[in-house]
PDB file of N, CA and C in Angstrom:
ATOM      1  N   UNK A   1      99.167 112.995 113.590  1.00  0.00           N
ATOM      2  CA  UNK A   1      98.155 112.336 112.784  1.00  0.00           C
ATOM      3  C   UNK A   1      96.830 113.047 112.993  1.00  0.00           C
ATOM      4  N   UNK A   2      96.265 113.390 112.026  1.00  0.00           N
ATOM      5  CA  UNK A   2      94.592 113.718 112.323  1.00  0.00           C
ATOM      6  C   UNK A   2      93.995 112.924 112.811  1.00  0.00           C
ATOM      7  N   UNK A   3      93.556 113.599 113.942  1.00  0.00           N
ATOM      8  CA  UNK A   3      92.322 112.614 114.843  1.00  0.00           C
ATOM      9  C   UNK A   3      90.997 112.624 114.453  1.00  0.00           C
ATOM     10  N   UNK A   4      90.860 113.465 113.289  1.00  0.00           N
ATOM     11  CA  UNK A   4      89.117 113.037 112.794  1.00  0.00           C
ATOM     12  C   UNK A   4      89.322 112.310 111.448  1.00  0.00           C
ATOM     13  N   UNK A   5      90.342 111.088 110.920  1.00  0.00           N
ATOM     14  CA  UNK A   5      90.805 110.160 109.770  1.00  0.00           C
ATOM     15  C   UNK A   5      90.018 109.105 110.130  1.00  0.00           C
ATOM     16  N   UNK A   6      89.164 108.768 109.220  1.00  0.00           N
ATOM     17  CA  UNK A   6      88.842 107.402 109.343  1.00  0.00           C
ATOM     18  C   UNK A   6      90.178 106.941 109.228  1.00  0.00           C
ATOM     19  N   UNK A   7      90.300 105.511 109.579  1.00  0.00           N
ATOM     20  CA  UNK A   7      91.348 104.644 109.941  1.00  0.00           C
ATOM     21  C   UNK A   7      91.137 102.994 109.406  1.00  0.00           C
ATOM     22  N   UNK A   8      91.580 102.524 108.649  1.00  0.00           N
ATOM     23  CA  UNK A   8      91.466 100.867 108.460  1.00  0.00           C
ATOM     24  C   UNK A   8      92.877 100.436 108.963  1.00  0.00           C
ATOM     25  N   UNK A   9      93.083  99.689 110.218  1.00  0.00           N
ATOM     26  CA  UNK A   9      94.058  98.332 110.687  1.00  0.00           C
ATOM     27  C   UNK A   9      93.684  97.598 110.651  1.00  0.00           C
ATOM     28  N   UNK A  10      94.831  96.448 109.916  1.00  0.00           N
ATOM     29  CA  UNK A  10      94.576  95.373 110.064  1.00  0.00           C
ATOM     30  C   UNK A  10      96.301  94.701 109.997  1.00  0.00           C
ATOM     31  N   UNK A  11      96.297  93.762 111.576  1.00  0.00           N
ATOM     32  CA  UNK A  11      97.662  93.316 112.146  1.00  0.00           C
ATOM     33  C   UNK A  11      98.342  94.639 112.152  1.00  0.00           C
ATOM     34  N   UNK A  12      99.771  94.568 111.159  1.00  0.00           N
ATOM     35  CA  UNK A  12     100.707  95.571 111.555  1.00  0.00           C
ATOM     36  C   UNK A  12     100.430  96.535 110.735  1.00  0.00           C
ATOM     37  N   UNK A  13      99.480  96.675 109.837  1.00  0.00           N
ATOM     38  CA  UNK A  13      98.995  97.674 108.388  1.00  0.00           C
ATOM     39  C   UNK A  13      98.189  98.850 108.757  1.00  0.00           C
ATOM     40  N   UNK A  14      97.930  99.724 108.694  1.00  0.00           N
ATOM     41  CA  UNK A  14      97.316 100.986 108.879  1.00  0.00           C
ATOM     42  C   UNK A  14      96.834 101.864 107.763  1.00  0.00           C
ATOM     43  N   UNK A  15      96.031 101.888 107.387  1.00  0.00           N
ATOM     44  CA  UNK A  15      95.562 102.911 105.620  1.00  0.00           C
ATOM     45  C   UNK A  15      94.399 103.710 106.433  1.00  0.00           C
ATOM     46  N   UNK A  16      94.909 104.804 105.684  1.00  0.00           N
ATOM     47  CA  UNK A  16      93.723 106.190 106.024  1.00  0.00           C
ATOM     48  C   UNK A  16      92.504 106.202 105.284  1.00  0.00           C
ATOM     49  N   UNK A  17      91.335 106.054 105.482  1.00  0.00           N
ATOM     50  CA  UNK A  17      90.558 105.715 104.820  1.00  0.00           C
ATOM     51  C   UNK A  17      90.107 106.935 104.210  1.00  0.00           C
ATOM     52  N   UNK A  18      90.062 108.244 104.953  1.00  0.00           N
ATOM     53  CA  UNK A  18      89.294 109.533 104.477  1.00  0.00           C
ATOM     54  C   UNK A  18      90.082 109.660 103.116  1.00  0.00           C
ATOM     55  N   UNK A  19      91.646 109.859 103.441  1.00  0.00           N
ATOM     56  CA  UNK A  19      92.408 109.713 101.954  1.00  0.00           C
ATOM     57  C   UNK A  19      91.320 108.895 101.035  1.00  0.00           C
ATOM     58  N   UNK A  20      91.647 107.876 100.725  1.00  0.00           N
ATOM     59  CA  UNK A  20      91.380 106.429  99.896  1.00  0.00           C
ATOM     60  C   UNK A  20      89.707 107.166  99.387  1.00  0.00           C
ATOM     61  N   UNK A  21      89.050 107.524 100.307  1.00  0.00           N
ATOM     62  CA  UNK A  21      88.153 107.899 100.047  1.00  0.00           C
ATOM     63  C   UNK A  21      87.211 109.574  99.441  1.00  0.00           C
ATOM     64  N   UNK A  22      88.511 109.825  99.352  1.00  0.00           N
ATOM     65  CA  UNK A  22      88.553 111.550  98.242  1.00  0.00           C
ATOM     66  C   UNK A  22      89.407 110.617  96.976  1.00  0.00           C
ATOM     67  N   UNK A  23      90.456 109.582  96.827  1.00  0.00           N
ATOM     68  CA  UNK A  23      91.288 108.897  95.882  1.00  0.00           C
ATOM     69  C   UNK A  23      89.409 108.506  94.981  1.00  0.00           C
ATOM     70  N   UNK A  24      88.932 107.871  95.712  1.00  0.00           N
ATOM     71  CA  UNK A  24      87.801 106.970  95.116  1.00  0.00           C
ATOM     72  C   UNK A  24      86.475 107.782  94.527  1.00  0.00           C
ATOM     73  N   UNK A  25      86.511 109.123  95.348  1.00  0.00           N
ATOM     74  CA  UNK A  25      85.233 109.853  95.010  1.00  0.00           C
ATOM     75  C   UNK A  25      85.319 110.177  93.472  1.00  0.00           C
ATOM     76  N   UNK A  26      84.096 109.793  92.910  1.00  0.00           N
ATOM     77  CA  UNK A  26      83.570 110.018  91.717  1.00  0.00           C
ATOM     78  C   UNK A  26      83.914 108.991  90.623  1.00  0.00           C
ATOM     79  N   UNK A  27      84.467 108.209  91.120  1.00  0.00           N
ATOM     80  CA  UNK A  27      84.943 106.839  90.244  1.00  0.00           C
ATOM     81  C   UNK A  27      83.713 105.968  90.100  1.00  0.00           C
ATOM     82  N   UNK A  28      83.665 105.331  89.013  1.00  0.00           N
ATOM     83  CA  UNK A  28      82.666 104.323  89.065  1.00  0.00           C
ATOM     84  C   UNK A  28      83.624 102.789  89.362  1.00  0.00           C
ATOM     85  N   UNK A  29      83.009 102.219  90.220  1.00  0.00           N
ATOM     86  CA  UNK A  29      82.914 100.684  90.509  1.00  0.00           C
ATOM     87  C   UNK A  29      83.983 100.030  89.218  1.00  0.00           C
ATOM     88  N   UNK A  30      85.068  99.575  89.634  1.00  0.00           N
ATOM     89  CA  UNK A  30      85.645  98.750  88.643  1.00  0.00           C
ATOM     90  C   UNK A  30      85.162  96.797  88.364  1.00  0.00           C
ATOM     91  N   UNK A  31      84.503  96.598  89.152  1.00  0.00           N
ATOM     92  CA  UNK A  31      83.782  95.503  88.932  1.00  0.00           C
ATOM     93  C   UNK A  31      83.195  95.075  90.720  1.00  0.00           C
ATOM     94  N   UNK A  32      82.552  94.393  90.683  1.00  0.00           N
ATOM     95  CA  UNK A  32      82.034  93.254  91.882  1.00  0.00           C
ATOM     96  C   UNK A  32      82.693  92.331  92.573  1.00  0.00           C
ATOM     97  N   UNK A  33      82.649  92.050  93.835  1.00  0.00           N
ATOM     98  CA  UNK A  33      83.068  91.331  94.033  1.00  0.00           C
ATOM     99  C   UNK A  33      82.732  90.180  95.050  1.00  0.00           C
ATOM    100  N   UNK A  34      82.721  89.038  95.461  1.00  0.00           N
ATOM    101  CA  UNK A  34      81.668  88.006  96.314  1.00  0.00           C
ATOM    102  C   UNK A  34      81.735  88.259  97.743  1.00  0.00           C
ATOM    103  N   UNK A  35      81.067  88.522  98.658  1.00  0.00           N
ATOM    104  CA  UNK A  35      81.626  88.637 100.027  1.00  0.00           C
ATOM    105  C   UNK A  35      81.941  87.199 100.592  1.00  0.00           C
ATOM    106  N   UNK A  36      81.338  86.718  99.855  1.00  0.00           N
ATOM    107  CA  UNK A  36      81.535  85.447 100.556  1.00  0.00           C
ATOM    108  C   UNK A  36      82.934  85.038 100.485  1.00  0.00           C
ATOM    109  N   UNK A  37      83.519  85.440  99.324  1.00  0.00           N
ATOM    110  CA  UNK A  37      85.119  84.932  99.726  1.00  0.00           C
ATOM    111  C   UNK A  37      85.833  85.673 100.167  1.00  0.00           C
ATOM    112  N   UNK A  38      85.342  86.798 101.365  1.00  0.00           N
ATOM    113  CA  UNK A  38      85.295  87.675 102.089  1.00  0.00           C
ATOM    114  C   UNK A  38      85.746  87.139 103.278  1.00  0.00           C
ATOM    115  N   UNK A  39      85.048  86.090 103.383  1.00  0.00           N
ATOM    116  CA  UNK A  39      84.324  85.678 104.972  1.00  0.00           C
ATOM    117  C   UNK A  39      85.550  85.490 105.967  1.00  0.00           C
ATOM    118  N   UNK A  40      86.308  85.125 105.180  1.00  0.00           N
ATOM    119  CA  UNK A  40      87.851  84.150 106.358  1.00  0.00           C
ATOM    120  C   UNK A  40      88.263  85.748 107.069  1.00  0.00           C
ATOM    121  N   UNK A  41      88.556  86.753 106.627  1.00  0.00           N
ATOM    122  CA  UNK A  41      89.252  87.899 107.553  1.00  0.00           C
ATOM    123  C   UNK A  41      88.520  88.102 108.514  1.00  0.00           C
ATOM    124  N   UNK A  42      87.069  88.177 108.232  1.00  0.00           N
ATOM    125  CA  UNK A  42      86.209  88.950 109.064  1.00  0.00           C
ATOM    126  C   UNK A  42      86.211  88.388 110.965  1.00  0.00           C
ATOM    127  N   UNK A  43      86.803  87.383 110.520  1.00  0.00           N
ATOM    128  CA  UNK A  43      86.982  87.079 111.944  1.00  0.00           C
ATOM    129  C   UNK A  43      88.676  88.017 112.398  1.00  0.00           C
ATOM    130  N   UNK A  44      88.993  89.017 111.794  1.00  0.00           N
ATOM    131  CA  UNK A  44      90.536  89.778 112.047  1.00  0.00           C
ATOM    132  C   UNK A  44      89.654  91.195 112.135  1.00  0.00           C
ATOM    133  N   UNK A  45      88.469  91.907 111.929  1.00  0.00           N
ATOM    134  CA  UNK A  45      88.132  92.585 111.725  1.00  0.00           C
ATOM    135  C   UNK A  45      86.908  93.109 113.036  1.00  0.00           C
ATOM    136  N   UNK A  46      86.976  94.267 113.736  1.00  0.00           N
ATOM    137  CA  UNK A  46      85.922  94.771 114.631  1.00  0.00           C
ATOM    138  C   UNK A  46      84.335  94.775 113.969  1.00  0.00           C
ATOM    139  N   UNK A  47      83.648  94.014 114.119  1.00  0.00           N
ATOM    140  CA  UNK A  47      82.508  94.899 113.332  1.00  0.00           C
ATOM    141  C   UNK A  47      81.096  95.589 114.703  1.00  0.00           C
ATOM    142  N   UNK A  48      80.924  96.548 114.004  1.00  0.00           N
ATOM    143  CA  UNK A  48      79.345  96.629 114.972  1.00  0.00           C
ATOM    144  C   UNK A  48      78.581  96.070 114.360  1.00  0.00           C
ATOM    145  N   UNK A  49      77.414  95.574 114.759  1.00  0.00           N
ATOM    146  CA  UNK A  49      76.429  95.200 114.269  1.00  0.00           C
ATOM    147  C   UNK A  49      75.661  95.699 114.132  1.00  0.00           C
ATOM    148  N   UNK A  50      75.118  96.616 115.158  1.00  0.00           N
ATOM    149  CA  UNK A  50      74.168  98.001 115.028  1.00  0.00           C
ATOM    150  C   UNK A  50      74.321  98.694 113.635  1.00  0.00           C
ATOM    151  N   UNK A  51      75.352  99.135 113.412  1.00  0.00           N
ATOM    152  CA  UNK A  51      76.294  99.930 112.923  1.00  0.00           C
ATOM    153  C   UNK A  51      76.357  98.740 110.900  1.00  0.00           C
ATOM    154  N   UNK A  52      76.478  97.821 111.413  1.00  0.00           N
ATOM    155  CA  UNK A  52      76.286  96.958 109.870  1.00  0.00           C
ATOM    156  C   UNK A  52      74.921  96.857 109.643  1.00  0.00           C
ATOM    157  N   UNK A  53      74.214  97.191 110.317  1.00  0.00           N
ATOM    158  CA  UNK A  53      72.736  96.429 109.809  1.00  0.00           C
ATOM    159  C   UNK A  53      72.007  98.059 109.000  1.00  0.00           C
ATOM    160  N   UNK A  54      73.100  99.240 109.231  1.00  0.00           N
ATOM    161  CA  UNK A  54      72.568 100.815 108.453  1.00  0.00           C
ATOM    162  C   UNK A  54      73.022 100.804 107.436  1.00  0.00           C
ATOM    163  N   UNK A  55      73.832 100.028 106.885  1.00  0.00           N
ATOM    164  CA  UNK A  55      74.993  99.997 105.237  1.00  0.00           C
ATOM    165  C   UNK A  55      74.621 100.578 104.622  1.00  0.00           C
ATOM    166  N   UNK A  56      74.700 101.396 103.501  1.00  0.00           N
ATOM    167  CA  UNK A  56      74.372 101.395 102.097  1.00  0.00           C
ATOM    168  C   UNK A  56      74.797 100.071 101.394  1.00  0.00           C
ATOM    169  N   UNK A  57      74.503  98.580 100.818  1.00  0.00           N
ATOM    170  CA  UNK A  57      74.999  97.597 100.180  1.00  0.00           C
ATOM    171  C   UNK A  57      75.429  98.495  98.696  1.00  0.00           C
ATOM    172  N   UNK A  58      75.126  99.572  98.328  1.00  0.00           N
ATOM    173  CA  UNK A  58      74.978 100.078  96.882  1.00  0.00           C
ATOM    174  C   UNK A  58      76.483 100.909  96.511  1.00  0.00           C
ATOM    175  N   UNK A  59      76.980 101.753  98.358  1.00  0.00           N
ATOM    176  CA  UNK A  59      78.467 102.069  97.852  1.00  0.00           C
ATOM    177  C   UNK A  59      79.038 101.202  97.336  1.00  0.00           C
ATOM    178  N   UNK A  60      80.446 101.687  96.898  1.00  0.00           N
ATOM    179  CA  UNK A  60      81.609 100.618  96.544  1.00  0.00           C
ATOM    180  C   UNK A  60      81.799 100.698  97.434  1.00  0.00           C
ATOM    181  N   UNK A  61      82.827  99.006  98.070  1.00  0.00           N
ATOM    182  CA  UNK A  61      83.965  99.291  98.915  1.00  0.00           C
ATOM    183  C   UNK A  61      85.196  99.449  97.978  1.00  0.00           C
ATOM    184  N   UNK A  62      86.397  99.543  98.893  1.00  0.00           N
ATOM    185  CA  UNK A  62      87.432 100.414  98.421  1.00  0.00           C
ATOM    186  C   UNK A  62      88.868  99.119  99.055  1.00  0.00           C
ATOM    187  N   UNK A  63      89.166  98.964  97.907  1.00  0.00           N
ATOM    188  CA  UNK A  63      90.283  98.101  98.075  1.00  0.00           C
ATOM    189  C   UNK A  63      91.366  98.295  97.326  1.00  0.00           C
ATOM    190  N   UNK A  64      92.953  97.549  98.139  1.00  0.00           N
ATOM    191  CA  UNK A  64      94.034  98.684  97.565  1.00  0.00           C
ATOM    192  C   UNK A  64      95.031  97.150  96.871  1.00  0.00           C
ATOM    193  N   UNK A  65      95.397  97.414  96.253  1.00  0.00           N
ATOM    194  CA  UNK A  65      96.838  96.157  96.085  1.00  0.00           C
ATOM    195  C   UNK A  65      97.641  96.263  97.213  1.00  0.00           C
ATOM    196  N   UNK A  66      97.958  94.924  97.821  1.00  0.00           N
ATOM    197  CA  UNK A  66      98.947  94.818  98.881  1.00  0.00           C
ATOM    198  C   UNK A  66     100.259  94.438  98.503  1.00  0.00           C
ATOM    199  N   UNK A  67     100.973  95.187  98.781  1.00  0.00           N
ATOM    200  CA  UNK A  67     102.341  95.485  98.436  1.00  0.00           C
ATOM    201  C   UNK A  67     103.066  94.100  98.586  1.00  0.00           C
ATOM    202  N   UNK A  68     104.139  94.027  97.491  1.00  0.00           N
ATOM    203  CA  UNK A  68     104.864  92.542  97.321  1.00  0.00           C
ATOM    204  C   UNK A  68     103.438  91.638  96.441  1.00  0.00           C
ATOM    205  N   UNK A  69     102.606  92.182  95.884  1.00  0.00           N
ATOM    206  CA  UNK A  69     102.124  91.289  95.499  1.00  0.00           C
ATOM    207  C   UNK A  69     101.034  90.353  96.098  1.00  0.00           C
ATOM    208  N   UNK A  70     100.955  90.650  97.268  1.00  0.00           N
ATOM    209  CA  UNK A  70      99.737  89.551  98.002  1.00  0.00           C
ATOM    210  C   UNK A  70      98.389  89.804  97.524  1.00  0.00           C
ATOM    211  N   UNK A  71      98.043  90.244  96.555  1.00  0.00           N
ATOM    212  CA  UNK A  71      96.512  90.269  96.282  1.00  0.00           C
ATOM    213  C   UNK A  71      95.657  92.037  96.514  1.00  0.00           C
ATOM    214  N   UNK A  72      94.402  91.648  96.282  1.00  0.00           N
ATOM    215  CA  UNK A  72      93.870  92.585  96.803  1.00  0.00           C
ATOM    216  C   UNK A  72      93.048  92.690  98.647  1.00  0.00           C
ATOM    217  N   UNK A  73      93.048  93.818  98.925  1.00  0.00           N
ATOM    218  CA  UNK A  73      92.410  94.105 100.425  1.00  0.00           C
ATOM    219  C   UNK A  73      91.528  95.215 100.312  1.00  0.00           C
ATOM    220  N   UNK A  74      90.350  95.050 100.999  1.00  0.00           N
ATOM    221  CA  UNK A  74      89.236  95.401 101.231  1.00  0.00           C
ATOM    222  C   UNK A  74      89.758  96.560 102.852  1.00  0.00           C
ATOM    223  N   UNK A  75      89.660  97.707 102.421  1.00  0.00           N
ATOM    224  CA  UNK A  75      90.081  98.598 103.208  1.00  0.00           C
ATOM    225  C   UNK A  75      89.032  99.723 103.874  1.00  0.00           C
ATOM    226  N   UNK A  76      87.769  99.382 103.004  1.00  0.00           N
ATOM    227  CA  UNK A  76      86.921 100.454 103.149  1.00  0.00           C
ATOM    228  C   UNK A  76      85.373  99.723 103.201  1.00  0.00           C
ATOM    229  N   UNK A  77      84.436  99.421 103.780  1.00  0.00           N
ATOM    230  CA  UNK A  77      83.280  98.094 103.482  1.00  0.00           C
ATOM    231  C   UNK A  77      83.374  96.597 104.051  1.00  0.00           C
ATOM    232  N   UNK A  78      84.333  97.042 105.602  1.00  0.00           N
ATOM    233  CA  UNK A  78      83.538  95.922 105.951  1.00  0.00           C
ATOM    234  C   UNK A  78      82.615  95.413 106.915  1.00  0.00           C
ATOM    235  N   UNK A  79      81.805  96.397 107.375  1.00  0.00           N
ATOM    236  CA  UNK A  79      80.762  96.500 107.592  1.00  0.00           C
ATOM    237  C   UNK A  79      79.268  95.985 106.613  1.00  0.00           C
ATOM    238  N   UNK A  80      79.665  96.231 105.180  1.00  0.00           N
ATOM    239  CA  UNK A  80      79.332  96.425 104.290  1.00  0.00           C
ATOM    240  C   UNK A  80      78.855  94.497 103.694  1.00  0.00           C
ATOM    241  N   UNK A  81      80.413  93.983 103.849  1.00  0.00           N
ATOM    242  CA  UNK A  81      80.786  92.894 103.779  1.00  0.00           C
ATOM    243  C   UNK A  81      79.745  92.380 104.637  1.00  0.00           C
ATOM    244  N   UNK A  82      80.082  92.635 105.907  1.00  0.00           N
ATOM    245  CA  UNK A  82      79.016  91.849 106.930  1.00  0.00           C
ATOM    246  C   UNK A  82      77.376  91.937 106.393  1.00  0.00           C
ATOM    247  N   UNK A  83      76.769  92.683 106.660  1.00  0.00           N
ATOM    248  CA  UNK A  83      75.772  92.798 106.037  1.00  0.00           C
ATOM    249  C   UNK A  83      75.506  91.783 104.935  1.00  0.00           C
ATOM    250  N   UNK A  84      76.262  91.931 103.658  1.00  0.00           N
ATOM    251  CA  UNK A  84      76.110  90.858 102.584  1.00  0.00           C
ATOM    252  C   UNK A  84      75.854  89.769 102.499  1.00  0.00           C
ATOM    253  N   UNK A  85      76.912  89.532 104.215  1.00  0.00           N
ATOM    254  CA  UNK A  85      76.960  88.034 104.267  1.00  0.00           C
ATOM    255  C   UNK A  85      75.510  87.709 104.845  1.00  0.00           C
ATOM    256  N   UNK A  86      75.077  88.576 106.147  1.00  0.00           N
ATOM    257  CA  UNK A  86      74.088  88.154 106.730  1.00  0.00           C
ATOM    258  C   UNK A  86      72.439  87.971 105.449  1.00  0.00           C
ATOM    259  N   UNK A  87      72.510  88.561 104.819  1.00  0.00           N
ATOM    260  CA  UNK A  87      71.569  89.267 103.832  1.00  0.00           C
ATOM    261  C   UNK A  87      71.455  88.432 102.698  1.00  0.00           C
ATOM    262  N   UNK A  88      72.545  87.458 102.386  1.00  0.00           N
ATOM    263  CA  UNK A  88      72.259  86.847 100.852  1.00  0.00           C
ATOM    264  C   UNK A  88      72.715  87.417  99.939  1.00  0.00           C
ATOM    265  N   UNK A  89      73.639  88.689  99.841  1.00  0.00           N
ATOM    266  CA  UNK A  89      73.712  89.521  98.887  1.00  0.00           C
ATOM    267  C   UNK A  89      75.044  89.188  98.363  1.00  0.00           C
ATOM    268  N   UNK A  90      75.157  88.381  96.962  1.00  0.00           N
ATOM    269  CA  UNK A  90      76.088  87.815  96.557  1.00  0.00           C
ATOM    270  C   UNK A  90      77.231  88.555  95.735  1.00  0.00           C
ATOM    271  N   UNK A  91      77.253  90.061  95.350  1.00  0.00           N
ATOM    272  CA  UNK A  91      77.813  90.615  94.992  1.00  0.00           C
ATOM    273  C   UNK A  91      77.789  92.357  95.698  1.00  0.00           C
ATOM    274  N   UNK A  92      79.217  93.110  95.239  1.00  0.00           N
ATOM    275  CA  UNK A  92      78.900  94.165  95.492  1.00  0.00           C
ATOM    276  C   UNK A  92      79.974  95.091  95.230  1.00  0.00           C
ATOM    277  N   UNK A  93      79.718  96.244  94.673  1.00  0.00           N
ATOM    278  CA  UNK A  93      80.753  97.061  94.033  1.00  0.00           C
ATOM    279  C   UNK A  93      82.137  97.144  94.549  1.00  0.00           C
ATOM    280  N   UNK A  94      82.735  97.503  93.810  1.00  0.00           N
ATOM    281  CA  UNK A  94      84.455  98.179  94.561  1.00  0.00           C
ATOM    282  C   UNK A  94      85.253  98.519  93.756  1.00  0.00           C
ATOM    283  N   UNK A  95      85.926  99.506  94.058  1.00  0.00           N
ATOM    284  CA  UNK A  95      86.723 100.535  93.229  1.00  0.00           C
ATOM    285  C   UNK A  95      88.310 100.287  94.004  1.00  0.00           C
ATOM    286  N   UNK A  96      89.052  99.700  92.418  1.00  0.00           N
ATOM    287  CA  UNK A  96      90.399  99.317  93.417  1.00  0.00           C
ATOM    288  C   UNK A  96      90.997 100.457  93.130  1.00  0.00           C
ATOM    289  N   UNK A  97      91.985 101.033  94.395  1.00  0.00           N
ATOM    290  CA  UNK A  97      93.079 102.163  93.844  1.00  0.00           C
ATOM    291  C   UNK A  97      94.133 101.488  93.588  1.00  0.00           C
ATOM    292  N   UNK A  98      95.203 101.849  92.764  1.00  0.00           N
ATOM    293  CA  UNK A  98      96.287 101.808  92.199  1.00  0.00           C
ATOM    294  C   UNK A  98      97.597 101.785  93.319  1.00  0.00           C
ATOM    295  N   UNK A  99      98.594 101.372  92.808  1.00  0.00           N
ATOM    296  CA  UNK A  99      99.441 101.225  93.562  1.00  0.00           C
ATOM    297  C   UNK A  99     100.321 102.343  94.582  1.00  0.00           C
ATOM    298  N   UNK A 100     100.007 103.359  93.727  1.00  0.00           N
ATOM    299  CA  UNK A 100     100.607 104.543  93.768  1.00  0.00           C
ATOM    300  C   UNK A 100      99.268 105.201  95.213  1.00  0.00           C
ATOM    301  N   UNK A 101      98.595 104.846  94.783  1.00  0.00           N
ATOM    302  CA  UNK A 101      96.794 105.691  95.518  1.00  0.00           C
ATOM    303  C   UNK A 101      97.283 104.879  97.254  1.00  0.00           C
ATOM    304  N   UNK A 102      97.111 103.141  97.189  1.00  0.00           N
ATOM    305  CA  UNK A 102      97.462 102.679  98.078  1.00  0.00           C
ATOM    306  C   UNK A 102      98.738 103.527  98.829  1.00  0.00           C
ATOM    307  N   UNK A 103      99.791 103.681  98.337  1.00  0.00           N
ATOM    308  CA  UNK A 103     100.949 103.845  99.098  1.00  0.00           C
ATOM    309  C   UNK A 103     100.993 105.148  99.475  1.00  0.00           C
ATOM    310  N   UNK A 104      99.644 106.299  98.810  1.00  0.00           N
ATOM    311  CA  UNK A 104      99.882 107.617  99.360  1.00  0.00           C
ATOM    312  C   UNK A 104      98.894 107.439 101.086  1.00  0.00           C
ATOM    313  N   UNK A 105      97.946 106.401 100.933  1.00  0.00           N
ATOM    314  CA  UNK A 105      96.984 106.361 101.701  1.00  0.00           C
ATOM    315  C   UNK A 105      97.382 105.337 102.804  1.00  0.00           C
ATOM    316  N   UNK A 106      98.479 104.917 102.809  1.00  0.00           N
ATOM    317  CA  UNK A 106      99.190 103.515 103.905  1.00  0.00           C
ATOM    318  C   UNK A 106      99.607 104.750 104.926  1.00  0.00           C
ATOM    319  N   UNK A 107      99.284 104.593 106.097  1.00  0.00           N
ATOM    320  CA  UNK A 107      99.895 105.320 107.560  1.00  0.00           C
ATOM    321  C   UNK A 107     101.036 104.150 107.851  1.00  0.00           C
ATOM    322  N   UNK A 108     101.453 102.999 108.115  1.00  0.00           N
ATOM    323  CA  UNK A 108     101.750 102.106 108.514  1.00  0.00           C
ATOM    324  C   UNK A 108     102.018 101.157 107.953  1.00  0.00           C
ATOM    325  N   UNK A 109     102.733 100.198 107.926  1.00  0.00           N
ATOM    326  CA  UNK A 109     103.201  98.964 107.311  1.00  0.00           C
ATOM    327  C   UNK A 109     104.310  98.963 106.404  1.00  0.00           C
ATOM    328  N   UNK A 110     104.562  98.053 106.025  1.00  0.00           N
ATOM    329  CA  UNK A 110     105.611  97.966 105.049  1.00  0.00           C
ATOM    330  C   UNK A 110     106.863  98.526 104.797  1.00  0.00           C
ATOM    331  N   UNK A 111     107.392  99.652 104.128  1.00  0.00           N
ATOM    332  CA  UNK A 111     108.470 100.342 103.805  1.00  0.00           C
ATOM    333  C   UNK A 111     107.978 101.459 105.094  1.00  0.00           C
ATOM    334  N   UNK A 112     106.684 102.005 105.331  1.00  0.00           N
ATOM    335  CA  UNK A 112     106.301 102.419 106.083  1.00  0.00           C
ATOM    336  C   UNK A 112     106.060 102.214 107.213  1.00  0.00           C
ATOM    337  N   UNK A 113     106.888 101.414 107.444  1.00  0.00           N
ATOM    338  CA  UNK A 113     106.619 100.021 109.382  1.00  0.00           C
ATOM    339  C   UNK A 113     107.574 100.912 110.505  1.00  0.00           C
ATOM    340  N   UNK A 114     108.575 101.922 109.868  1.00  0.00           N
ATOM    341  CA  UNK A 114     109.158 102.599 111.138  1.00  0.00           C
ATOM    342  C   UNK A 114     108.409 104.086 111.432  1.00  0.00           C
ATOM    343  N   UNK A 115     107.734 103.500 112.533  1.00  0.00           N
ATOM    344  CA  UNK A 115     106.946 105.294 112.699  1.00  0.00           C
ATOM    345  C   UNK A 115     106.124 105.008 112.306  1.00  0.00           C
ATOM    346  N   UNK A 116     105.317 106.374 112.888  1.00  0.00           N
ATOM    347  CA  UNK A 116     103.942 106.906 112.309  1.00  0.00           C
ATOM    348  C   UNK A 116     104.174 107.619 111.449  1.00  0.00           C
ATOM    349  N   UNK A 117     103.459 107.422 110.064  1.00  0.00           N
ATOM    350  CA  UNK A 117     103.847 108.623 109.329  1.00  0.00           C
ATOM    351  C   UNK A 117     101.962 109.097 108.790  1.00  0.00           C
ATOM    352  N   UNK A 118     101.678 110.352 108.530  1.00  0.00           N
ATOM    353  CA  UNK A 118     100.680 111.053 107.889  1.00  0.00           C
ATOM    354  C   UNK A 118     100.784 111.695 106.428  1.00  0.00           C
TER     355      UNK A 118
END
């Protein structure tokens, strides 16, 4: 595995973020979305605070469809998220990838749960 990949885990799931994030470059924002109904993971999630209080609020974050259908996930911004919440800031960009984008950019989980794969 490359050791200079950004990395998003969360539980048994693993997505490469540097991927997701050449997938996303130059896309515009497919709509907004509330952090506030954000809020319930963030207690599953590391954040710095140092580190949230430098955000850009203006990137997108980057969220993928979760496989089987469970919705969308916020894979890239949540730092971003935090901030929002602390801040009042009731909306904020994000660019979803596709199903296909997700599953090139998953290290882990799912069909992908035996091994590490890159």
């Amino acid at each position: 595995m490359n050791g200079s990949a950004e990395m998003f885990h969360l539980l048994a799931w693993r997505w490469n973020v540097t991927t997701a994030k050449a997938y996303a470059a130059g896309r515009t924002p497919n709509t907004h979305l509330n952090p506030a109904s954000w809020s319930g993971l963030l207690a599953l999630i590391v954040i710095d605070a140092e580190h949230a209080r430098t955000v850009d609020l203006t990137e997108p974050l980057i969220a993928v469809p979760v496989p089987d259908g469970g919705g969308p996930l916020v894979i890239d911004g949540w730092h971003r998220i935090h901030k929002a919440l602390a801040t009042g800031v009731e909306r904020l960009p994000v660019i979803f990838l596709t199903a296909e984008e997700e599953l090139a950019c998953r290290v882990h989980g799912g069909e992908k749960g035996h091994g590490w794969h890159c």
